[in-house]
Protein backbone atom coordinates (compact mmCIF):
# COMPACT_ATOMS: atom_id res chain seq x y z
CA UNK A 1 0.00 0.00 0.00
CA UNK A 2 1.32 3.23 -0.97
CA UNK A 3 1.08 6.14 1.53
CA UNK A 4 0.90 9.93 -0.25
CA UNK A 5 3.21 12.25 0.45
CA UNK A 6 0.90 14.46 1.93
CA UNK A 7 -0.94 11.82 4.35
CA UNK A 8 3.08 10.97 5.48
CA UNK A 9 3.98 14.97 5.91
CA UNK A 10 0.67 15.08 7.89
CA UNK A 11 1.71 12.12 10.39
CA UNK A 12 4.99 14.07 11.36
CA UNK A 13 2.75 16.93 12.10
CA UNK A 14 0.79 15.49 14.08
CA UNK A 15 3.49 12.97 15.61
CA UNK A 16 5.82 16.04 16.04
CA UNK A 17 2.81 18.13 17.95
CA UNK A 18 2.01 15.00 19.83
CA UNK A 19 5.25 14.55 21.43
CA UNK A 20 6.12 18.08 21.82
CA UNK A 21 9.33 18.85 23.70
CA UNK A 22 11.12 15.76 23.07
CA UNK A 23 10.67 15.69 19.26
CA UNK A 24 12.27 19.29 19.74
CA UNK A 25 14.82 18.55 21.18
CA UNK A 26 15.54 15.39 18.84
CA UNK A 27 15.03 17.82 16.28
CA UNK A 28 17.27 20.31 17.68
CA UNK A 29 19.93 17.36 18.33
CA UNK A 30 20.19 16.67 15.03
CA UNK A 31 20.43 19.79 13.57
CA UNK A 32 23.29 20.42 16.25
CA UNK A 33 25.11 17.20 14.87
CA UNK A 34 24.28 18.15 11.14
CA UNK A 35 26.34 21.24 11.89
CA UNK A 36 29.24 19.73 13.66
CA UNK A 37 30.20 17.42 11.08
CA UNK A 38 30.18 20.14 8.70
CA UNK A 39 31.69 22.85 10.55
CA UNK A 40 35.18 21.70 9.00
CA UNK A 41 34.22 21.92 5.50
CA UNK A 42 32.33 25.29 5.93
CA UNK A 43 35.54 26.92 7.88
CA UNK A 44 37.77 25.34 4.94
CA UNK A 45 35.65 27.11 2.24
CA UNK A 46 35.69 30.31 4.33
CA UNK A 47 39.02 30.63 4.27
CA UNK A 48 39.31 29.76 0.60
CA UNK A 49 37.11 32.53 -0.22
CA UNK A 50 39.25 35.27 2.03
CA UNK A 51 42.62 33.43 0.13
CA UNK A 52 40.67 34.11 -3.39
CA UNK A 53 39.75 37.84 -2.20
CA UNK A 54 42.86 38.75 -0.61
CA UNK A 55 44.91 37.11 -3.86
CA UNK A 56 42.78 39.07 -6.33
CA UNK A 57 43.02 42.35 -4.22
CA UNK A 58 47.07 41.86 -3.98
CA UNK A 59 46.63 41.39 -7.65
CA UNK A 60 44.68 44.55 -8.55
CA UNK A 61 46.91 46.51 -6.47
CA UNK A 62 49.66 45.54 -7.66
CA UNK A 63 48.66 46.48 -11.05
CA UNK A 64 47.40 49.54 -10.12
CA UNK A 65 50.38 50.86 -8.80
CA UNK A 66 52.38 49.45 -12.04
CA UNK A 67 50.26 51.42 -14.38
CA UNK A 68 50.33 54.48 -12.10
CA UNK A 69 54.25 54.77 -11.86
């Protein structure tokens, strides 16, 4: 038997409003964890992005001040 989409997403609802506080704070948990095991990868891209912008800013600079000589 095949369950809609719908009828599923309304059984979390309900299940979710039914037990409150803890599905919060399972919810909450998870979210938490989600974050942790990512937190290396989005601190890795940060600093990519400031090593782009500060490499392209050295750059124009540096060009700047050649053509301004």
């Amino acid at each position: 038997m095949k369950v809609s989409r719908w009828r599923r997403l309304a059984h979390r609802i309900h299940h979710t409003a039914t037990h409150g506080r803890l599905a919060l704070a399972r919810r909450a948990r998870r979210i938490r964890d989600w974050a942790l095991a990512r937190r290396r990868t989005a601190w890795s891209q940060i600093l990519r992005g400031i090593c782009f912008g500060s490499g392209s800013g050295l750059i124009t600079l540096i060009i700047f001040w050649l053509t301004h000589r």
